[in-house]
Protein backbone atom coordinates (compact mmCIF):
# COMPACT_ATOMS: atom_id res chain seq x y z
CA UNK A 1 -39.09 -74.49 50.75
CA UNK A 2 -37.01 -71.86 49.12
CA UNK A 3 -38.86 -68.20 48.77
CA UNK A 4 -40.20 -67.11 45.63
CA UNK A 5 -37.47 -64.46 43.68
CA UNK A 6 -39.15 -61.02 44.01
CA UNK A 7 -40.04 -60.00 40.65
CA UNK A 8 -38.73 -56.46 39.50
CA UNK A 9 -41.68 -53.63 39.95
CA UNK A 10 -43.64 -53.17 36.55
CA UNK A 11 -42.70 -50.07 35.21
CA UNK A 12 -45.97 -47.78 34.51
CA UNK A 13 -48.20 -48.60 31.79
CA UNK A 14 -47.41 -45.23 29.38
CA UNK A 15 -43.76 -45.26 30.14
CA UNK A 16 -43.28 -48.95 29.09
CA UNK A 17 -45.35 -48.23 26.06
CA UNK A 18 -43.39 -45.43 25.11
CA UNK A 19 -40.30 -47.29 25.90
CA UNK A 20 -41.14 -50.19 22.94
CA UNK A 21 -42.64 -47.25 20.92
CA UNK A 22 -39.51 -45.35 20.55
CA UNK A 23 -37.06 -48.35 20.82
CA UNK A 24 -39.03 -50.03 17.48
CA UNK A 25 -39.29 -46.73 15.88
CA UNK A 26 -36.11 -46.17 15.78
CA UNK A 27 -35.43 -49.21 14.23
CA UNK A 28 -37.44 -48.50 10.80
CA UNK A 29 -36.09 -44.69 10.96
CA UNK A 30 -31.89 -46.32 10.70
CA UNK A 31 -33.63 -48.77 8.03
CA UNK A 32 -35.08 -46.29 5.96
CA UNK A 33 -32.38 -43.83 6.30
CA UNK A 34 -29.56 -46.22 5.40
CA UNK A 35 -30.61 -46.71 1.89
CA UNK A 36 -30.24 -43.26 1.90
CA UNK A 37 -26.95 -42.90 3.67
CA UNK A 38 -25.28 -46.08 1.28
CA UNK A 39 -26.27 -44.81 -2.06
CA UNK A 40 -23.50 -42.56 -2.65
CA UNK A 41 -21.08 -45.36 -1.74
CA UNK A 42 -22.70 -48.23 -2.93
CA UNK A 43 -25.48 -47.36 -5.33
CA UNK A 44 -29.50 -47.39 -4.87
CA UNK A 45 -29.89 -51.20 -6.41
CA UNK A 46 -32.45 -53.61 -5.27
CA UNK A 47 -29.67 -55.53 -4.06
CA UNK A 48 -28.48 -52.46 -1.53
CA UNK A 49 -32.07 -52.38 -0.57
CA UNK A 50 -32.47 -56.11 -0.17
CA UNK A 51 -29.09 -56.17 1.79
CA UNK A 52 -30.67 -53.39 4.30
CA UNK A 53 -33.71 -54.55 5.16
CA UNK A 54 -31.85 -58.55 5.49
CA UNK A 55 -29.73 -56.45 8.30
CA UNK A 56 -32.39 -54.99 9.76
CA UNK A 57 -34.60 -58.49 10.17
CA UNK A 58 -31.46 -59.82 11.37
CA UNK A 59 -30.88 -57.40 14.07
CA UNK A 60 -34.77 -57.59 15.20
CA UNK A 61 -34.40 -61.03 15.13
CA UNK A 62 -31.13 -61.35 16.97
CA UNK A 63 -32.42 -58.48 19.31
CA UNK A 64 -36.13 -60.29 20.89
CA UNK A 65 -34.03 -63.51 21.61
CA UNK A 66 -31.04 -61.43 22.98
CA UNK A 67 -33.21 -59.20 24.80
CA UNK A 68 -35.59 -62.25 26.64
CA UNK A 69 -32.46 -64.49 27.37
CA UNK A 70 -30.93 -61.31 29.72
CA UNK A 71 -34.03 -60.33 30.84
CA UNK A 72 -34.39 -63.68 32.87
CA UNK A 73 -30.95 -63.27 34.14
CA UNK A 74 -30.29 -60.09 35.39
CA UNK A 75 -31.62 -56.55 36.66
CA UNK A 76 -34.50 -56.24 33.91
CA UNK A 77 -34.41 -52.53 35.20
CA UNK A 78 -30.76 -52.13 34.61
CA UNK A 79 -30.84 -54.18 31.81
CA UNK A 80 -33.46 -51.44 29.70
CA UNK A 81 -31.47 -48.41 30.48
CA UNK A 82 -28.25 -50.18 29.27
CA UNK A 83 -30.15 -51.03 26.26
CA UNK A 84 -31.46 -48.09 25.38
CA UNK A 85 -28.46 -45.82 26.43
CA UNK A 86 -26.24 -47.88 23.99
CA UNK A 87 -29.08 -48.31 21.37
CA UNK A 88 -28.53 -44.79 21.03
CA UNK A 89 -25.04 -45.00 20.54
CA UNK A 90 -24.76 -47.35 18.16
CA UNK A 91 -27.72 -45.50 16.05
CA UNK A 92 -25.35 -42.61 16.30
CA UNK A 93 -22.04 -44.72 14.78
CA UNK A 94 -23.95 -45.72 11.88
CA UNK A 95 -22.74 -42.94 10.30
CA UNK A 96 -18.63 -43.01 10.80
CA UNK A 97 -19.16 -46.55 9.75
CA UNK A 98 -21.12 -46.39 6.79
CA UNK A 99 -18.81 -43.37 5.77
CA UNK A 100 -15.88 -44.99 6.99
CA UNK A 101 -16.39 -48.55 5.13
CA UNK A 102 -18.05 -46.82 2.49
CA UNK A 103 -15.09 -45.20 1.36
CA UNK A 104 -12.98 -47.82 1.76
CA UNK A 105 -15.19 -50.35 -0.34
CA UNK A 106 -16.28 -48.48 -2.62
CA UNK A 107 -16.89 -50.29 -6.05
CA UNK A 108 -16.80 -53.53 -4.75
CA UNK A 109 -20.75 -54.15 -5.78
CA UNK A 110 -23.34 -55.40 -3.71
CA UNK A 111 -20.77 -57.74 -1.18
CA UNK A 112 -19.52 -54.61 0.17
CA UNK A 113 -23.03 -53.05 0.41
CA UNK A 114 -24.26 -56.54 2.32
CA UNK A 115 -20.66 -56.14 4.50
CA UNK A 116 -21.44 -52.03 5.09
CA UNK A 117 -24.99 -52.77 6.09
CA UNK A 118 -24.22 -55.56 8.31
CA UNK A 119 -21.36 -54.11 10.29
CA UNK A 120 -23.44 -50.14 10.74
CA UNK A 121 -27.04 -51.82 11.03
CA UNK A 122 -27.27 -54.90 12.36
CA UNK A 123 -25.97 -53.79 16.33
CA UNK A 124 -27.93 -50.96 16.40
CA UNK A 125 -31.03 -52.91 15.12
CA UNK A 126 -30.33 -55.64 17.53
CA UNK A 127 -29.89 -53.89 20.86
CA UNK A 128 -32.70 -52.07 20.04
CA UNK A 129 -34.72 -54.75 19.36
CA UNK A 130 -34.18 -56.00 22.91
CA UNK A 131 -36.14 -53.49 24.69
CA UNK A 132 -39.58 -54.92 23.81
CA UNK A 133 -39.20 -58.92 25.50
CA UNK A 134 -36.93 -56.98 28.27
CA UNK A 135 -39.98 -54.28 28.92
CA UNK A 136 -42.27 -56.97 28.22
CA UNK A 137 -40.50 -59.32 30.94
CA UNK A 138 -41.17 -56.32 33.24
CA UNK A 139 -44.60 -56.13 33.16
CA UNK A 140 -45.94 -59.81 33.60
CA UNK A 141 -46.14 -60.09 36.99
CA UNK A 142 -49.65 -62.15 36.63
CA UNK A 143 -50.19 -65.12 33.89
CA UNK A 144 -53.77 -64.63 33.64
CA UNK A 145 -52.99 -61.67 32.11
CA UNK A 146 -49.89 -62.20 29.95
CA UNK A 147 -51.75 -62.32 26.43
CA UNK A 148 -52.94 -58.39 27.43
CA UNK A 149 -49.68 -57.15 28.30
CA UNK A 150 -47.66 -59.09 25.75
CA UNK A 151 -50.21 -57.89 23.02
CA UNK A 152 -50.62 -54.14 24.26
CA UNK A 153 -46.57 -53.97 24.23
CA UNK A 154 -46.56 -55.58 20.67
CA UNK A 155 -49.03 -52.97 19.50
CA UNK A 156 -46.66 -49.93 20.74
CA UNK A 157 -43.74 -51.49 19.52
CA UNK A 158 -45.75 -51.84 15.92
CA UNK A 159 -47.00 -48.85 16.05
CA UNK A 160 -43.41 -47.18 16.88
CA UNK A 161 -42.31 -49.05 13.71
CA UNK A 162 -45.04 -47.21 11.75
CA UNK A 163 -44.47 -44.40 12.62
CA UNK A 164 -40.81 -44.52 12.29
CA UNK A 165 -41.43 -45.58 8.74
CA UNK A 166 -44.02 -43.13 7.65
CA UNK A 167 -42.84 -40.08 9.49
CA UNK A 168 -39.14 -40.57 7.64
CA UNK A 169 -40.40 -40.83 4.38
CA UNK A 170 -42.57 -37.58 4.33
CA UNK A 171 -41.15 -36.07 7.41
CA UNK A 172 -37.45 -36.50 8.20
CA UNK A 173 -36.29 -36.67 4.78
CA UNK A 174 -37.88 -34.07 2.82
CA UNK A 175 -37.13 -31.39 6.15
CA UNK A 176 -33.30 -32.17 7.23
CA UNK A 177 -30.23 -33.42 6.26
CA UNK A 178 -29.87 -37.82 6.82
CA UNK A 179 -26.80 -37.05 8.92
CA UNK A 180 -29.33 -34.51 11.12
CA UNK A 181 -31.81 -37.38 11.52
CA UNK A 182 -29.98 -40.12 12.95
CA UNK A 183 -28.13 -38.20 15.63
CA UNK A 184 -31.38 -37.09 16.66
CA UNK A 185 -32.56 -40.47 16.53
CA UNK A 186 -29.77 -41.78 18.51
CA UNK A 187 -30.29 -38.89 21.03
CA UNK A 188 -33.74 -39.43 21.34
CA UNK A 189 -33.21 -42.90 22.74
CA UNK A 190 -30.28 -42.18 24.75
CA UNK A 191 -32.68 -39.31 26.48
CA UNK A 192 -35.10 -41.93 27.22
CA UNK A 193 -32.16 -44.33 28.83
CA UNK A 194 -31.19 -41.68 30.81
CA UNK A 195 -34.57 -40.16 31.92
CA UNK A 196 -35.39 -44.01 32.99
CA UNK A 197 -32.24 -44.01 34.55
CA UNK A 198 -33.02 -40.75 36.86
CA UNK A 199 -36.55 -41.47 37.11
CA UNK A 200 -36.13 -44.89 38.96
CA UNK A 201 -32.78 -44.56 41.02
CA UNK A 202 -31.33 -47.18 38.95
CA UNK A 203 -27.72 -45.33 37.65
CA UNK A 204 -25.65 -43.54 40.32
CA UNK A 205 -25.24 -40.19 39.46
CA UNK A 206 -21.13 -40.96 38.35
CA UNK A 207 -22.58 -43.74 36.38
CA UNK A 208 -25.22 -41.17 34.90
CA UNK A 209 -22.55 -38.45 34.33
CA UNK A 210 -20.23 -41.10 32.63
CA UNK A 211 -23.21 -42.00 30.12
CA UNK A 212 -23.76 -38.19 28.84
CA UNK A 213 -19.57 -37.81 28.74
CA UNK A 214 -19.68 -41.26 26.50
CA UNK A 215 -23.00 -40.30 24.43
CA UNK A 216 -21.88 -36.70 23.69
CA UNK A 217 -18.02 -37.99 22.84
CA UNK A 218 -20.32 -40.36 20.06
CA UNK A 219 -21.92 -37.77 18.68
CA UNK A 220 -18.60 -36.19 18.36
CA UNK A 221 -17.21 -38.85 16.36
CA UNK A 222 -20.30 -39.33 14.52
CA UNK A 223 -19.85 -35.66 13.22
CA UNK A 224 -16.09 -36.16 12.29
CA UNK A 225 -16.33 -37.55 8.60
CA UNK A 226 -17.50 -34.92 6.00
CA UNK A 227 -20.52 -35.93 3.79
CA UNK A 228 -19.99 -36.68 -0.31
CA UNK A 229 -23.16 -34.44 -0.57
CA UNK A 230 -23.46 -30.87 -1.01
CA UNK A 231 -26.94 -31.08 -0.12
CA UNK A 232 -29.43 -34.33 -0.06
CA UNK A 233 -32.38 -34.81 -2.01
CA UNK A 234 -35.85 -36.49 -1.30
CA UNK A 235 -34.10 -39.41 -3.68
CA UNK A 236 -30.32 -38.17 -4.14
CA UNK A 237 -27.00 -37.14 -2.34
CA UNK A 238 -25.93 -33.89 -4.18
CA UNK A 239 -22.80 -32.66 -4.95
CA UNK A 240 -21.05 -30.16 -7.55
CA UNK A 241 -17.68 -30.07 -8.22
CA UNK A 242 -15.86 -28.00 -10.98
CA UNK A 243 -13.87 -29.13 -13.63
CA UNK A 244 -10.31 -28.89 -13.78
CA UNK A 245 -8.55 -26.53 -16.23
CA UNK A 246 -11.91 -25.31 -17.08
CA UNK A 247 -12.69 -21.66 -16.37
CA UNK A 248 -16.89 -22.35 -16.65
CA UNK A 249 -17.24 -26.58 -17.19
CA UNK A 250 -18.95 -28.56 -13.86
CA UNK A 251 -20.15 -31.75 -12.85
CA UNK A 252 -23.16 -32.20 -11.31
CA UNK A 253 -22.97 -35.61 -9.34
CA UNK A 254 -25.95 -37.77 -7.94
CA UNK A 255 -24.64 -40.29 -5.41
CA UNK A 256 -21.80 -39.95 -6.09
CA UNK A 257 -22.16 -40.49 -10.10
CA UNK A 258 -20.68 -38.36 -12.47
CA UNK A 259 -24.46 -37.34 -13.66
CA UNK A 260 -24.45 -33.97 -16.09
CA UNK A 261 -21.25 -31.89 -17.51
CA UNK A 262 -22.56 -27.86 -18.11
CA UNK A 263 -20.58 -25.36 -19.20
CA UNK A 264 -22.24 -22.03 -17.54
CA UNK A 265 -20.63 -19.95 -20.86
CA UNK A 266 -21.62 -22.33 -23.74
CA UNK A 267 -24.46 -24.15 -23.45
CA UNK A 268 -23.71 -26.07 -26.77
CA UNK A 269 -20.70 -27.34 -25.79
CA UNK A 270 -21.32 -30.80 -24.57
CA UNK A 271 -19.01 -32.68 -22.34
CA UNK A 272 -20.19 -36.57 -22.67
CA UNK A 273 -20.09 -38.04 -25.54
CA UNK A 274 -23.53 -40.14 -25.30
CA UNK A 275 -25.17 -36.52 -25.16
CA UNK A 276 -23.05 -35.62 -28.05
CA UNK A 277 -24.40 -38.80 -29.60
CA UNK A 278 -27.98 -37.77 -28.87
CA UNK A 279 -27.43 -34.56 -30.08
CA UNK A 280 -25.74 -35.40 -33.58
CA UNK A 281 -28.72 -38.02 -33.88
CA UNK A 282 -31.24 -35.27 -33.18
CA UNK A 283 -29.67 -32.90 -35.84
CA UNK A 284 -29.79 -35.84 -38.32
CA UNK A 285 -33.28 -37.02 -38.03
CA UNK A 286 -34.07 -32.89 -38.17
CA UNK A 287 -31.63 -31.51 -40.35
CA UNK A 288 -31.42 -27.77 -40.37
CA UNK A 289 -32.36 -25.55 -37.70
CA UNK A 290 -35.91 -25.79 -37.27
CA UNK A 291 -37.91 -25.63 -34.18
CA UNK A 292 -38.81 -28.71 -32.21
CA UNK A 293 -41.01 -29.87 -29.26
CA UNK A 294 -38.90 -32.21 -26.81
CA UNK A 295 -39.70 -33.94 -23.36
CA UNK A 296 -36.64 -34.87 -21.78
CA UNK A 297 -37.06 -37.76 -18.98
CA UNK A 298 -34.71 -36.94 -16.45
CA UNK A 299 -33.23 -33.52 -15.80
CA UNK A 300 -30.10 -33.90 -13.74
CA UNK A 301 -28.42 -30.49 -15.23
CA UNK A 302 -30.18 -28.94 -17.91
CA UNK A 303 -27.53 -29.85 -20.14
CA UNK A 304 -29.70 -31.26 -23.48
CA UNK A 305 -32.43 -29.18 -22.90
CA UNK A 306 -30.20 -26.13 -23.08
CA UNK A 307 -28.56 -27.63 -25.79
CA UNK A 308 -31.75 -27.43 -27.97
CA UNK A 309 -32.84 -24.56 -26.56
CA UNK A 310 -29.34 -22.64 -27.41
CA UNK A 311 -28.98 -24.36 -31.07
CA UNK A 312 -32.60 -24.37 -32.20
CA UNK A 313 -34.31 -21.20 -31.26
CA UNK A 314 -38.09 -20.79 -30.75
CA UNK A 315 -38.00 -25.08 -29.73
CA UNK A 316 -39.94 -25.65 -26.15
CA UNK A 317 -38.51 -28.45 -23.87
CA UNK A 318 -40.70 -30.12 -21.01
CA UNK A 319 -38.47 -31.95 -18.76
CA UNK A 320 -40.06 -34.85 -16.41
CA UNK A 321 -37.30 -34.60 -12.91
CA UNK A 322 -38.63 -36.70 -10.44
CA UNK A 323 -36.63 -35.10 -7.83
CA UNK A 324 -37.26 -31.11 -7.06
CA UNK A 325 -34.44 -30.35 -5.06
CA UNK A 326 -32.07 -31.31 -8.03
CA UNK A 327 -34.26 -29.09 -9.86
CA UNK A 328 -33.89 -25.73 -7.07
CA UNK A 329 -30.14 -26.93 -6.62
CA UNK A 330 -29.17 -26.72 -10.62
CA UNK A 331 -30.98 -23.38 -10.53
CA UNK A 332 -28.72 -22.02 -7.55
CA UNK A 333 -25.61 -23.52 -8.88
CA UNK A 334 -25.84 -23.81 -12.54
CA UNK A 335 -27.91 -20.64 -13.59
CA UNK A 336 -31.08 -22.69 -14.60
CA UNK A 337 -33.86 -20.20 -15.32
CA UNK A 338 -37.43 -21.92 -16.49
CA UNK A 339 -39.96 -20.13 -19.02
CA UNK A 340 -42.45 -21.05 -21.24
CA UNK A 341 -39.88 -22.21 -23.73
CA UNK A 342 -37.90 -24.47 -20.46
CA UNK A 343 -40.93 -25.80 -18.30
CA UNK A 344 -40.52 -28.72 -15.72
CA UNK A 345 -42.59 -30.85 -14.06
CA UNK A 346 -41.42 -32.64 -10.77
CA UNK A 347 -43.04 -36.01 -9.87
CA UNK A 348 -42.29 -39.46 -11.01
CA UNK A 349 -42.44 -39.41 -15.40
CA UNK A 350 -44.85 -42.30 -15.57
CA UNK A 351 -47.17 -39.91 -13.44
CA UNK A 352 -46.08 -36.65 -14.96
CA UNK A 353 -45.77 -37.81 -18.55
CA UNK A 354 -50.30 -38.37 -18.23
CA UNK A 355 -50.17 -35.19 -18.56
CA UNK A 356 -48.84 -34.48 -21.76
CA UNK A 357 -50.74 -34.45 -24.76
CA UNK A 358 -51.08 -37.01 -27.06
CA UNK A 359 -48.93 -35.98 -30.17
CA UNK A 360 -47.30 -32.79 -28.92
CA UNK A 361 -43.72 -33.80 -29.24
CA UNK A 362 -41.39 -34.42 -31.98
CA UNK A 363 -39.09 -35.98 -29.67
CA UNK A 364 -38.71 -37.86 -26.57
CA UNK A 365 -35.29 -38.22 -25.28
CA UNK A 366 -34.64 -41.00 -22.06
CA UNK A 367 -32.22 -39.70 -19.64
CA UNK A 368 -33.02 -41.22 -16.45
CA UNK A 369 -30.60 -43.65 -15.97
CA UNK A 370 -27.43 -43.87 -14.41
CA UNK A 371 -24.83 -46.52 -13.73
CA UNK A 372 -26.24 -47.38 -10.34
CA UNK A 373 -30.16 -46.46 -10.61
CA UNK A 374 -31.83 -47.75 -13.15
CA UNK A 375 -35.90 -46.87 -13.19
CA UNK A 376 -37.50 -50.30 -14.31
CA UNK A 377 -40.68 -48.62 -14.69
CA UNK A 378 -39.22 -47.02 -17.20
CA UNK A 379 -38.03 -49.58 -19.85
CA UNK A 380 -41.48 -51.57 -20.22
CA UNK A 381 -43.36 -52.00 -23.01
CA UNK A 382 -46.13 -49.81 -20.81
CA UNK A 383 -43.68 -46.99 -20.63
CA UNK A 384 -43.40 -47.18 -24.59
CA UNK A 385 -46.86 -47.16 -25.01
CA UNK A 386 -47.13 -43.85 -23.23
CA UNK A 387 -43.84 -42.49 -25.09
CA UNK A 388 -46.18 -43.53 -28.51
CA UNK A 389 -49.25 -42.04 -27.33
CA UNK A 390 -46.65 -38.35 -26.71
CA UNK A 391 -44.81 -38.37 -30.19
CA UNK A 392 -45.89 -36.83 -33.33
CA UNK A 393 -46.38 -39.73 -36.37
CA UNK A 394 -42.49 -39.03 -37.44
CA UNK A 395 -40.91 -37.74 -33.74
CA UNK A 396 -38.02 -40.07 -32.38
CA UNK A 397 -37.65 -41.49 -29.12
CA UNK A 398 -33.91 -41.30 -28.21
CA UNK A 399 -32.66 -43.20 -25.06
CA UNK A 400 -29.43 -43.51 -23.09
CA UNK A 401 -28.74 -46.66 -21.59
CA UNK A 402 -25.99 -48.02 -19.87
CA UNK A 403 -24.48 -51.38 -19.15
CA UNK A 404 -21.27 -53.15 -19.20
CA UNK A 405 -20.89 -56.79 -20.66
CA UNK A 406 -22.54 -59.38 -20.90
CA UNK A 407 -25.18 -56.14 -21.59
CA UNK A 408 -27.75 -58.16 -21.04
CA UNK A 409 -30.01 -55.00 -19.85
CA UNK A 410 -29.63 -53.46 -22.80
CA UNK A 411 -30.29 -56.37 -25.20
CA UNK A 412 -33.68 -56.52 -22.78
CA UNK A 413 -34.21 -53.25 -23.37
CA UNK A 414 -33.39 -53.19 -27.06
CA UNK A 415 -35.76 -56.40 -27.29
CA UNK A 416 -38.79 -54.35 -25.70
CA UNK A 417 -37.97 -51.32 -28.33
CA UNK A 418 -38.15 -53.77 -30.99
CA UNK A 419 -41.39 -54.92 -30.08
CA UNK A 420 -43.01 -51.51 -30.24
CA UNK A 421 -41.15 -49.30 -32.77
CA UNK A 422 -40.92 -49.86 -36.20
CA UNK A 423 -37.20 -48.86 -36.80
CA UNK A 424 -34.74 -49.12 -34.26
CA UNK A 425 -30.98 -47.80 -34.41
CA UNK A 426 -27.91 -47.45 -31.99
CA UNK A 427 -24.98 -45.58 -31.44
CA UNK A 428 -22.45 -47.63 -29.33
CA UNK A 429 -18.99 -48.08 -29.00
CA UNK A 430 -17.95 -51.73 -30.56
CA UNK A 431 -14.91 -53.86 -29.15
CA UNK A 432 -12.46 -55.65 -30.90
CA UNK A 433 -14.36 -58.65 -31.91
CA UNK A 434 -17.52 -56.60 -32.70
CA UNK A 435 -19.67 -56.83 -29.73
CA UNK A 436 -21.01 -53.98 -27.68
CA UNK A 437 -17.99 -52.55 -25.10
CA UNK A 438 -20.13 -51.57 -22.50
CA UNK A 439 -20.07 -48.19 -21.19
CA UNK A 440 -23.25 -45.75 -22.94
CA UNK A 441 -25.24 -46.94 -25.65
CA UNK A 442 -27.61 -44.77 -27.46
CA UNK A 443 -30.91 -46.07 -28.92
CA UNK A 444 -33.25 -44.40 -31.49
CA UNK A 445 -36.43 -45.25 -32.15
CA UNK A 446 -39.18 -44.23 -34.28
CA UNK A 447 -41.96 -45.54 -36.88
CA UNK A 448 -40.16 -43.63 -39.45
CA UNK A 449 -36.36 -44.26 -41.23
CA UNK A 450 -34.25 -42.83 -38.67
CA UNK A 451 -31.23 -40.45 -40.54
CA UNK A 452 -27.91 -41.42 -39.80
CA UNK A 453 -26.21 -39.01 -36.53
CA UNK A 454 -23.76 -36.26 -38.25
CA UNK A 455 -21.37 -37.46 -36.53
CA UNK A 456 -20.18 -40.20 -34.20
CA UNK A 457 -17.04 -39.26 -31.97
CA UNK A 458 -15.15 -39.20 -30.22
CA UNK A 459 -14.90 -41.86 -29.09
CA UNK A 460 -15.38 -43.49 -32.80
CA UNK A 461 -18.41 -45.50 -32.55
CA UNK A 462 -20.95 -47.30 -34.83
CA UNK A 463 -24.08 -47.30 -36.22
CA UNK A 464 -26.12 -50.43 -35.55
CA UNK A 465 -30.03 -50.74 -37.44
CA UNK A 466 -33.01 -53.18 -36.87
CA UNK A 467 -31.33 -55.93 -38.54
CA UNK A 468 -27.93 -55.66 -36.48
CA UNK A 469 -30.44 -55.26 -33.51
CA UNK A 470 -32.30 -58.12 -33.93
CA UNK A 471 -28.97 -60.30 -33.87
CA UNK A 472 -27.83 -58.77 -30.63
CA UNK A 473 -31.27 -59.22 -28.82
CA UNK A 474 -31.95 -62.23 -30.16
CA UNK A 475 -32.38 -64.23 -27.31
CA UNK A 476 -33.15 -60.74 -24.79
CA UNK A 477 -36.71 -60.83 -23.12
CA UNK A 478 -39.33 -57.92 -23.31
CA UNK A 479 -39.55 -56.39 -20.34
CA UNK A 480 -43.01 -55.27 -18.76
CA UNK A 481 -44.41 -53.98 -15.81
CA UNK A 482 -45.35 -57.46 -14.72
CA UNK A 483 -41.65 -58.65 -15.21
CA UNK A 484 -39.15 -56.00 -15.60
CA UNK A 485 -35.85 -57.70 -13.39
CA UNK A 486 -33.44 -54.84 -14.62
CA UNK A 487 -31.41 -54.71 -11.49
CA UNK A 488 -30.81 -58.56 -12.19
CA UNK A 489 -30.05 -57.95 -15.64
CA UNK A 490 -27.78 -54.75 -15.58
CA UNK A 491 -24.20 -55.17 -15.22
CA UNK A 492 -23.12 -52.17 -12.74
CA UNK A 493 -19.44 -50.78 -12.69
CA UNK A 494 -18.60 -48.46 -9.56
């Protein structure tokens, strides 16, 4: 009769806990941070954020078979440190890769985002997710009590994931850079690889030394590629960049989107043409220069509300920015100064906008959207409602939208503003056969005539009312809170 295999010695109870604790944690801390870390390559869709948390299931899932099937076969002992040690560096290369692939795919749409998040997430995720069944495999060294000490491990692990979640969402994010937080989540496992390692004998000291050369040359690497950002928002990378030939014209641009054009000398000279659009359709539903009461939705630089500000003096404009640091990083770079006349609110709009009284504003103007995010709470019927509920009986609620063909978002959306507004116009830019080109659209609504825009170029572009509306969302659906699938709907260029 052949003797029983020794089983390897149970690690102590806190240190395998902590083990599974940090190991899961730092799963959900590369998930979360990854949407983060793609957006300025790849855009903050559903789709990017489906595509990242598919990678991550993946790699758990790949990870607690990989990690059970070596743990019967070899040094379970060995076999943690390894994992952990190289979890860590592969958290660390998730951001050469993502930066790496990133540039070289961008505007390929969501295949490259499910290719970027595979090839940067899935390892890390994966090795690991092997630590729990190999810790695990430690530890049951009696079957009466394997339910216990497969359950207590499982509660760590989960409550590693929680915290990994919750504490980079209102921790890590709002206090240091994404780059910052992975290498110190990479690090932080490594650490715990190698203090295992010391702690129970189980690397030779060359073996040890080796792993820090290897770990620190990762880090290295990881620190190579520059970031697109100039700084990194709760919601947005952040970056400024002047314009060429222009002694006082910049571009303020949110992951990696041309956002807002501001001239820091003249404040009425706008460089996009939908905001010259909105502004030519403001002048002609208020001719002259009277005061006006506007809430913008959606900050980014300033640029409209300055507009109205500089061209209609004594007007107030209340701007809904969802994201603060935009808000402190336009004032640093782009000379923003607030005042009673300039006031902002920072928080989500459909939060912020309960706050404004019901017929204090002659106009509304929707600037939230961008080619890659697109708000959906923000194009219901809901959202109209409370845009309604803000305007004066004749104010007009002025929207940018954009969309490339089939423009099926913004026949949705132009369906929902028919359903709610009495008179509904557009400014777009028509192809050769007539149909919308794609690109900006502006909408006006109202439950008053709305005044044809001064102007409308460049580029030349038309005039569309209700009944031309009505053709072209025909067959659109209404979008509401209970069924808003813009990401599904819009069409998004890179």
């Amino acid at each position: 009769m052949e003797p029983e295999e020794e089983l390897p010695k149970a690690l102590p109870q806190p240190l395998a806990a902590a083990l599974v604790f940090v190991a899961a944690g730092a799963v959900l801390v590369l998930e979360i941070l990854a949407v983060r870390l793609l957006a300025p390559y790849v855009g903050l869709t559903l789709e990017t954020t489906t595509s990242i948390i598919g990678a991550a299931l993946a790699g758990i899932a790949m990870g607690a078979a990989l990690g059970g099937y070596l743990a019967d076969r070899t040094d379970t002992r060995l076999l943690v440190v390894l994992l952990l040690i190289a979890g860590g560096a592969l958290a660390m290369l998730t951001l050469p890769i993502v930066r790496l692939l990133g540039d070289a795919l961008q505007g390929e749409g969501d295949a490259a985002a499910l290719f970027i998040t595979a090839v940067a997430l899935v390892p890390a995720a994966a090795v690991l997710s092997a630590v729990s069944p190999a810790v695990a495999h430690l530890q049951l060294h009696d079957l009466r009590v394997s339910g216990t000490v497969v359950g207590r491990l499982s509660a760590w692990a989960t409550a590693g994931a929680l915290i990994g979640t919750f504490g980079t969402g209102f921790v890590l994010v709002p206090l240091i850079p994404v780059s910052t937080a992975i290498l110190l989540t990479g690090i932080v496992v490594a650490l715990f690889g190698l203090g295992l390692a010391a702690w129970g004998g189980i690397l030779p000291g060359r073996a040890q030394l080796g792993a820090v050369v290897g770990l620190a040359a990762v880090a290295a690497i990881s620190l190579v590629p520059d970031s697109p950002c100039d700084t990194e928002s709760d919601y947005h990378c952040v970056a400024l960049e002047k314009v060429a030939n222009e002694t006082s014209g910049y571009e303020l641009l949110l992951d990696n989107v041309h956002n807002s054009y501001v001239d820091l000398e003249d404040p009425t000279r706008l460089g996009y043409s939908y905001t010259r659009w909105i502004a030519e359709s403001i002048r002609g539903s208020f001719p002259g220069r009277e005061p006006l009461d506007a809430v913008f939705v959606g900050g980014g630089g300033f640029t409209l509300p300055r507009w109205l500000l500089a061209t209609r003096p004594g007007s107030t404009a209340h701007v809904l920015e969802v994201d603060g640091r935009v808000v402190e990083f336009v004032e640093d770079k782009l000379g923003l100064e607030t005042s009673e006349d300039l006031q902002v609110s920072v928080g989500d709009a459909r939060v912020t906008a309960l706050n404004l009284p019901d017929g204090s504003a002659d106009l509304v103007v929707g600037d939230a959207f961008s080619g890659y995010t697109v708000p959906w709470h923000l194009t219901t019927v809901e959202w109209l409602d409370e845009v309604q509920r803000v305007l004066r009986p004749n104010g007009i609620y002025t929207l940018n939208l954009i969309d490339e063909q089939p423009m099926a978002f913004v026949e949705a959306e132009l369906a929902t503003l028919l359903d709610r507004f009495r008179f509904v116009a557009m400014i777009a830019v028509l192809d050769e056969l007539g149909e919308l080109a794609g690109g900006n659209v502006v909408v006006l609504a109202s439950d008053r005539p709305i005044a044809l825009p001064v102007h409308k170029g460049p580029p030349e572009a038309a005039f569309l009312r209700r009944p031309q509306i009505e053709e072209v969302a025909a067959d659109a659906p209404v979008l509401r809170d209970d069924h808003a699938p813009v990401d599904q709907l819009l069409t998004v260029t890179y």
